[in-house]
C-alpha atoms as a PDB file:
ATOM      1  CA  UNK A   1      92.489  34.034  17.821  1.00  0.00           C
ATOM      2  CA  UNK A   2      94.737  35.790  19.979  1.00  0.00           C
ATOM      3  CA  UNK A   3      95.966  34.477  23.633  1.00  0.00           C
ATOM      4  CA  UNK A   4      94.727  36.213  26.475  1.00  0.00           C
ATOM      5  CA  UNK A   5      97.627  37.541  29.013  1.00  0.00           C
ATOM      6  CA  UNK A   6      98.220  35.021  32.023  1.00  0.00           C
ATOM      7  CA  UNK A   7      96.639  36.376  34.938  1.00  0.00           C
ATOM      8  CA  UNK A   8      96.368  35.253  38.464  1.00  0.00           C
ATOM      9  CA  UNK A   9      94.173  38.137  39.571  1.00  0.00           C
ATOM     10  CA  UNK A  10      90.692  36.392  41.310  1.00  0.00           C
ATOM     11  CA  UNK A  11      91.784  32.767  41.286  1.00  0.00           C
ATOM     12  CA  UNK A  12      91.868  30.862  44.566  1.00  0.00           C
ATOM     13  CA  UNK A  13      93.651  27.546  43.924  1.00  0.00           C
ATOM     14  CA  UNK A  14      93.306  24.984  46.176  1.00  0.00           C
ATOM     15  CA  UNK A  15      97.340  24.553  47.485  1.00  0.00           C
ATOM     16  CA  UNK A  16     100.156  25.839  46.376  1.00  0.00           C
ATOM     17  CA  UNK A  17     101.680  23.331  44.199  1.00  0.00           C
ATOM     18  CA  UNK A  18      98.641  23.307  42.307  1.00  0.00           C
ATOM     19  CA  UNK A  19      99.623  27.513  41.219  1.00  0.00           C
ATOM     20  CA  UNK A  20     101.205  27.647  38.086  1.00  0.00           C
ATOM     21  CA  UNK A  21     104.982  28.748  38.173  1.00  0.00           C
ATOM     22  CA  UNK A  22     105.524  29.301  34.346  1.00  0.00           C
ATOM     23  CA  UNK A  23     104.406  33.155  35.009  1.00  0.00           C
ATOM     24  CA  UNK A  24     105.302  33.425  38.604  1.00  0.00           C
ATOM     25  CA  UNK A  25     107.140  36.721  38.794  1.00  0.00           C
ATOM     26  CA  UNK A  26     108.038  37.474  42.375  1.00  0.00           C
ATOM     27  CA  UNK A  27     111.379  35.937  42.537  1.00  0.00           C
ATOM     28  CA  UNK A  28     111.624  36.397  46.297  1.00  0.00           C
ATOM     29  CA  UNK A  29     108.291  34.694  47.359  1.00  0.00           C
ATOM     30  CA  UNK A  30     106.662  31.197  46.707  1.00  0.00           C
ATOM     31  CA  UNK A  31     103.153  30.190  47.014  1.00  0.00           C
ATOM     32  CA  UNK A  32     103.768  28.210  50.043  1.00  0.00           C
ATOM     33  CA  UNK A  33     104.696  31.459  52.224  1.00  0.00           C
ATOM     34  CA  UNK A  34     101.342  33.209  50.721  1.00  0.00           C
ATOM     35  CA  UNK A  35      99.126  30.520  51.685  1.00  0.00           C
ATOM     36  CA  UNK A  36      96.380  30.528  54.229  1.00  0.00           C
ATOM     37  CA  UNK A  37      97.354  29.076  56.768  1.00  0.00           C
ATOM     38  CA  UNK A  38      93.929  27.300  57.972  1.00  0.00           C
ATOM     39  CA  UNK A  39      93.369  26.018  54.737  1.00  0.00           C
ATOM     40  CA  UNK A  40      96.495  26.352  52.372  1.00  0.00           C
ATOM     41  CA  UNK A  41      94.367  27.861  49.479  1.00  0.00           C
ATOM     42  CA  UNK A  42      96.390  30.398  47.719  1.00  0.00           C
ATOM     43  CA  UNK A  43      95.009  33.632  46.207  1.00  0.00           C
ATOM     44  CA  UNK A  44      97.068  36.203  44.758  1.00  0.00           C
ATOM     45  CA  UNK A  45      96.680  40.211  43.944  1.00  0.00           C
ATOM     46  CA  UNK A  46      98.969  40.705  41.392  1.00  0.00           C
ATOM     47  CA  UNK A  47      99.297  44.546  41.984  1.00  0.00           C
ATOM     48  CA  UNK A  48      99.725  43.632  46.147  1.00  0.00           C
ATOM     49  CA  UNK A  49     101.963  40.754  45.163  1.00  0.00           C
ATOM     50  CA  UNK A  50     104.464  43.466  42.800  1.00  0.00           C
ATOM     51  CA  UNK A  51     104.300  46.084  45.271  1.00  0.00           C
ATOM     52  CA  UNK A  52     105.253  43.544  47.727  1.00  0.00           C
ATOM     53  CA  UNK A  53     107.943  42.424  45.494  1.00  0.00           C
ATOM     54  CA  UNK A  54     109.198  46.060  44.980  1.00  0.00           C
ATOM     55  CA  UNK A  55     109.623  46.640  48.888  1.00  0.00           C
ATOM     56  CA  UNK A  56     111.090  44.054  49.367  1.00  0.00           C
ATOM     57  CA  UNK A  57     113.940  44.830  46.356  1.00  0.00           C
ATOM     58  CA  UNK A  58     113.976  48.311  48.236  1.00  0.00           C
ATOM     59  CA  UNK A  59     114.868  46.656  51.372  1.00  0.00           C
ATOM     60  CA  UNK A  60     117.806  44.520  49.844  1.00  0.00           C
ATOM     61  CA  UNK A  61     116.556  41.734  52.928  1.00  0.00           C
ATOM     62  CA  UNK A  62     114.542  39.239  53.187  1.00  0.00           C
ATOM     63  CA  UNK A  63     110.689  39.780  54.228  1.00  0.00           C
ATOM     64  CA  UNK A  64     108.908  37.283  56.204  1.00  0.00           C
ATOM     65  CA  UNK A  65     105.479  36.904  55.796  1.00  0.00           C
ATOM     66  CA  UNK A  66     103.544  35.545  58.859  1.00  0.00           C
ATOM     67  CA  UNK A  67     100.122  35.715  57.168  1.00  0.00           C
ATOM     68  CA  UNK A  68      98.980  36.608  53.444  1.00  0.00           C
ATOM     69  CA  UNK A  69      96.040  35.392  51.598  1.00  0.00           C
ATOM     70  CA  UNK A  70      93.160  34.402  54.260  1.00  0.00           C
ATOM     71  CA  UNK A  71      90.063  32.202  53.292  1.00  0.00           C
ATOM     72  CA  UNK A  72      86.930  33.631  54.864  1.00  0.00           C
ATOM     73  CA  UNK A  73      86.359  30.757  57.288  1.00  0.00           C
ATOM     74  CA  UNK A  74      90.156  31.008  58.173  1.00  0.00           C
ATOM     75  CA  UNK A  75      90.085  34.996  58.683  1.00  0.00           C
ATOM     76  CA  UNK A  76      86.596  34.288  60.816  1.00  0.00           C
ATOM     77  CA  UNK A  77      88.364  31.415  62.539  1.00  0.00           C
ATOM     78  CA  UNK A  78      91.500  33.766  63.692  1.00  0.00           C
ATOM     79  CA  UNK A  79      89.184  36.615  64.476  1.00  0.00           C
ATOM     80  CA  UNK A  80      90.012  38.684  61.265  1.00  0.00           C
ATOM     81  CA  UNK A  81      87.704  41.743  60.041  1.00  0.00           C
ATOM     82  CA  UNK A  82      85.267  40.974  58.241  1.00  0.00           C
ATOM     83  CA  UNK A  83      86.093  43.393  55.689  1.00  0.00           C
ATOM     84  CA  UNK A  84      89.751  42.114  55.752  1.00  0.00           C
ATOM     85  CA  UNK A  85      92.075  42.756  52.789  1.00  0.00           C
ATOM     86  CA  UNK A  86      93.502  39.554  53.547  1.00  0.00           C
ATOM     87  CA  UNK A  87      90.237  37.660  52.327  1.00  0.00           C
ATOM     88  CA  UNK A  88      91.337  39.814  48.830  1.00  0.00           C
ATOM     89  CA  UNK A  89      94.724  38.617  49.085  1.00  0.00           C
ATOM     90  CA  UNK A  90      96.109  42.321  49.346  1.00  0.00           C
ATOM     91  CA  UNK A  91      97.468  42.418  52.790  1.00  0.00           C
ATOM     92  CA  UNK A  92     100.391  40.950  54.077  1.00  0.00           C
ATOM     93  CA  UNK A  93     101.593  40.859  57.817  1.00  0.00           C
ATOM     94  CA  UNK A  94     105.341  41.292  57.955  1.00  0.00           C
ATOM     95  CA  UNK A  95     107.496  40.019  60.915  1.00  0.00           C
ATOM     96  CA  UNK A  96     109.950  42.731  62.313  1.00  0.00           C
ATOM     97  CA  UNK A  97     112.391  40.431  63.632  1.00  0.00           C
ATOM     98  CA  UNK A  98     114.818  42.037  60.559  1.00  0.00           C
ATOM     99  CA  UNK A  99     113.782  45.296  59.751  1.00  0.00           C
ATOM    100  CA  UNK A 100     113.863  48.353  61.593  1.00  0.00           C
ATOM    101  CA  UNK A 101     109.769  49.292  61.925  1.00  0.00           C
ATOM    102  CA  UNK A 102     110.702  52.835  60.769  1.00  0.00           C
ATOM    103  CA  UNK A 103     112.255  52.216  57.967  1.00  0.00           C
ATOM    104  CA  UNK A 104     110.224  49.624  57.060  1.00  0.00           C
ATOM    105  CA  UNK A 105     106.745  51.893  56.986  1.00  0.00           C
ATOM    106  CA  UNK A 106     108.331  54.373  55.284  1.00  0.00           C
ATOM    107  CA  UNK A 107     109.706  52.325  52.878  1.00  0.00           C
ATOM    108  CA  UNK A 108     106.341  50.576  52.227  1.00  0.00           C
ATOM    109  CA  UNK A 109     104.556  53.759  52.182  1.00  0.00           C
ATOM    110  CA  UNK A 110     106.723  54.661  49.541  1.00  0.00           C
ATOM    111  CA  UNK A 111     106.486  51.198  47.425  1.00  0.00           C
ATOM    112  CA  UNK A 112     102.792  52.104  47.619  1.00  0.00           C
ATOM    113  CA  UNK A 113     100.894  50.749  50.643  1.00  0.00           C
ATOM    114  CA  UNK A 114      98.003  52.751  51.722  1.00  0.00           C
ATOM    115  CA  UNK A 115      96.653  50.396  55.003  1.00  0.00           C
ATOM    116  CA  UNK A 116      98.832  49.833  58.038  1.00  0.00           C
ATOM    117  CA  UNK A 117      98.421  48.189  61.487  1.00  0.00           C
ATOM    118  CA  UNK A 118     101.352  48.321  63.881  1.00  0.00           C
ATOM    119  CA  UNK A 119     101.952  45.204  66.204  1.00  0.00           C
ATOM    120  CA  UNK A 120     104.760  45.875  68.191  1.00  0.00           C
ATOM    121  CA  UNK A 121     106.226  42.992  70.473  1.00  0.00           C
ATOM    122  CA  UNK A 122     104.517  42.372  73.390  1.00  0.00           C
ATOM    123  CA  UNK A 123     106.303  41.995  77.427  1.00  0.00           C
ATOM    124  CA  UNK A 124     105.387  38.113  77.060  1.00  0.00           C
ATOM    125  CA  UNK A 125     105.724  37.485  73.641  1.00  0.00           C
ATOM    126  CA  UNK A 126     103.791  37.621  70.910  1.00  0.00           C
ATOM    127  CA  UNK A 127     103.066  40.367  67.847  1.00  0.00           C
ATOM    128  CA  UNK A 128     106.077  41.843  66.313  1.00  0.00           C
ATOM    129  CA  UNK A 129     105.152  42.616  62.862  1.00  0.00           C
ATOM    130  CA  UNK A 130     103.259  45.265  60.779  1.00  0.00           C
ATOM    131  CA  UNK A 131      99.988  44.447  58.518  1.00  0.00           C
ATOM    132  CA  UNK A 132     100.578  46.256  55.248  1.00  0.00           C
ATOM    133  CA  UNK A 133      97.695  46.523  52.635  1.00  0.00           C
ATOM    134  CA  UNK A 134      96.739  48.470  49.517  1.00  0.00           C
ATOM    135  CA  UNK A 135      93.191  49.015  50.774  1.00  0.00           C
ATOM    136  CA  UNK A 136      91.635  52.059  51.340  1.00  0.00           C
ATOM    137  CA  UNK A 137      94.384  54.857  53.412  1.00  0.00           C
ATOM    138  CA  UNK A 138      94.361  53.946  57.134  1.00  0.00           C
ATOM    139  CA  UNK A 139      96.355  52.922  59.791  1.00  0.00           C
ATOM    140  CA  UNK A 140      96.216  51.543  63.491  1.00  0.00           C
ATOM    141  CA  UNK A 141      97.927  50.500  66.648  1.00  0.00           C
ATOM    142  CA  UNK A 142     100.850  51.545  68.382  1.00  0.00           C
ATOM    143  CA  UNK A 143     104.294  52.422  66.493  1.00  0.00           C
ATOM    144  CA  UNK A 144     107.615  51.153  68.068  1.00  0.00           C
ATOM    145  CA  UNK A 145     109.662  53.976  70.099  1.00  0.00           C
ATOM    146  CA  UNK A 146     113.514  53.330  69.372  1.00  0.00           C
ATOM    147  CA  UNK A 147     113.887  52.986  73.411  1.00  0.00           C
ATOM    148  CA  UNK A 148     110.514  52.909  74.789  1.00  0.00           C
ATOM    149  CA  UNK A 149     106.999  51.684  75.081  1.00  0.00           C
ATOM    150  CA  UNK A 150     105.069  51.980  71.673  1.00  0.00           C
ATOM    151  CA  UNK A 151     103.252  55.192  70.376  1.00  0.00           C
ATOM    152  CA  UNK A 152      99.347  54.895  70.233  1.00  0.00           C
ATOM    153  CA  UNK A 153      97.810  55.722  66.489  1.00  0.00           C
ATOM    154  CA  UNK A 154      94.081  55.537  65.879  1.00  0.00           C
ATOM    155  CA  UNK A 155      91.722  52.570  67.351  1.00  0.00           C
ATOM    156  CA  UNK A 156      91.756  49.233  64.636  1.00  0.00           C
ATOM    157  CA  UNK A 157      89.015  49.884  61.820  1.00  0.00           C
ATOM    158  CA  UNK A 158      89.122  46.763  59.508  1.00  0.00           C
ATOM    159  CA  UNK A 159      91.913  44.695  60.785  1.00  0.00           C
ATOM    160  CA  UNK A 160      91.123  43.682  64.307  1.00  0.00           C
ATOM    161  CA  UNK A 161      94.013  41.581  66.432  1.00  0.00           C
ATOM    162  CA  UNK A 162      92.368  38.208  67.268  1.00  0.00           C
ATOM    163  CA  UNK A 163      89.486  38.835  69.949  1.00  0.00           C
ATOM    164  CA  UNK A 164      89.761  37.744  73.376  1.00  0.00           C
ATOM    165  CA  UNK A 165      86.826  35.765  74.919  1.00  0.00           C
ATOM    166  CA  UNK A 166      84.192  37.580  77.373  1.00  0.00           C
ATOM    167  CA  UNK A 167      85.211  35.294  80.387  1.00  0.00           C
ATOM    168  CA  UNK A 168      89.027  36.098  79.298  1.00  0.00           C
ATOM    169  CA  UNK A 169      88.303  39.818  79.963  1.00  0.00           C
ATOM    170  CA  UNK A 170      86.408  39.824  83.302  1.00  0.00           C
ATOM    171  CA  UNK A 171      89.345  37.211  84.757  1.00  0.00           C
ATOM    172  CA  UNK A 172      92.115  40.446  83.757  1.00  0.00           C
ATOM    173  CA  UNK A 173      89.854  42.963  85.193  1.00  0.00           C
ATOM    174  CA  UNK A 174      89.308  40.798  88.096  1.00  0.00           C
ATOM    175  CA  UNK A 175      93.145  40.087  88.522  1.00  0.00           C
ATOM    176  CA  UNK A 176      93.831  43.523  87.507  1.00  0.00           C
ATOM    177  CA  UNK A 177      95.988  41.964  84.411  1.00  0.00           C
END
């Protein structure tokens, strides 16, 4: 009887020493950095995982992934969509701090992305990356300007930033921040 191809496509392992590394093919990524981070399961898309791999060999930098594969309790937890590609392991949220935003989405568009959300930095803090996903073509949020506040896109459909409580929202309206 023949052997079956390794695959890694629609197996959740439990942490990320426990993934097998004898067919690991993204030389610029480990398990660890694709892990959930409320529950350090590891899932991986292995067509999301070599696009990922071929942006990033397009980019000749480093990527930094803040968030990959989410469980479904950890994507409810960190008030994720509940149709989230990261619950499918085929979104990634890329930090900015080394990459021009531009280039970047244009680069990723070309690798083969379809799904993008734009979180650019924030006056306080905070944000400063872009979701990338190969679900179904959309995109929201606000671009970066080279010199300037960011552009508004469309409203968020599937991949909502975390919510903020009800009692959060009257105190800015009350405040008027």
């Amino acid at each position: 009887m023949f052997d079956q191809p390794f695959s890694y496509d629609g197996t959740t392992f439990k942490t990320a020493d426990s993934v097998p590394l004898e067919h690991w093919r993204w030389p610029n990524f480990t398990p660890a950095e694709l892990a959930c981070k409320g529950t350090g399961k590891v899932m991986i898309d292995e067509r999301s995982l070599d696009l990922l791999q071929s942006l990033r060999t397009m980019l000749g930098k480093p990527i930094y992934v803040n968030s990959a594969y989410r469980s479904p309790k950890h994507n409810k937890a960190v008030g994720g969509a509940s149709q989230s590609q990261h619950k499918l392991a085929r979104a990634y949220d890329v930090d900015m701090k080394n990459h021009d935003p531009s280039n970047f989405e244009s680069m990723a568009r070309g690798a083969g992305f379809t799904g993008f959300g734009f979180y650019p930095p924030k006056p306080n803090g905070g944000h400063n990356f872009i979701h990338v996903d190969t679900g179904p073509a959309r995109e929201w949020g606000q671009r970066w300007l080279p010199e300037g506040p960011p552009i508004p896109t469309a409203p968020e459909p599937l991949e909502a930033a975390p919510k903020t409580s009800p009692k959060k929202r009257r105190r800015r309206r009350k405040f008027g921040g």
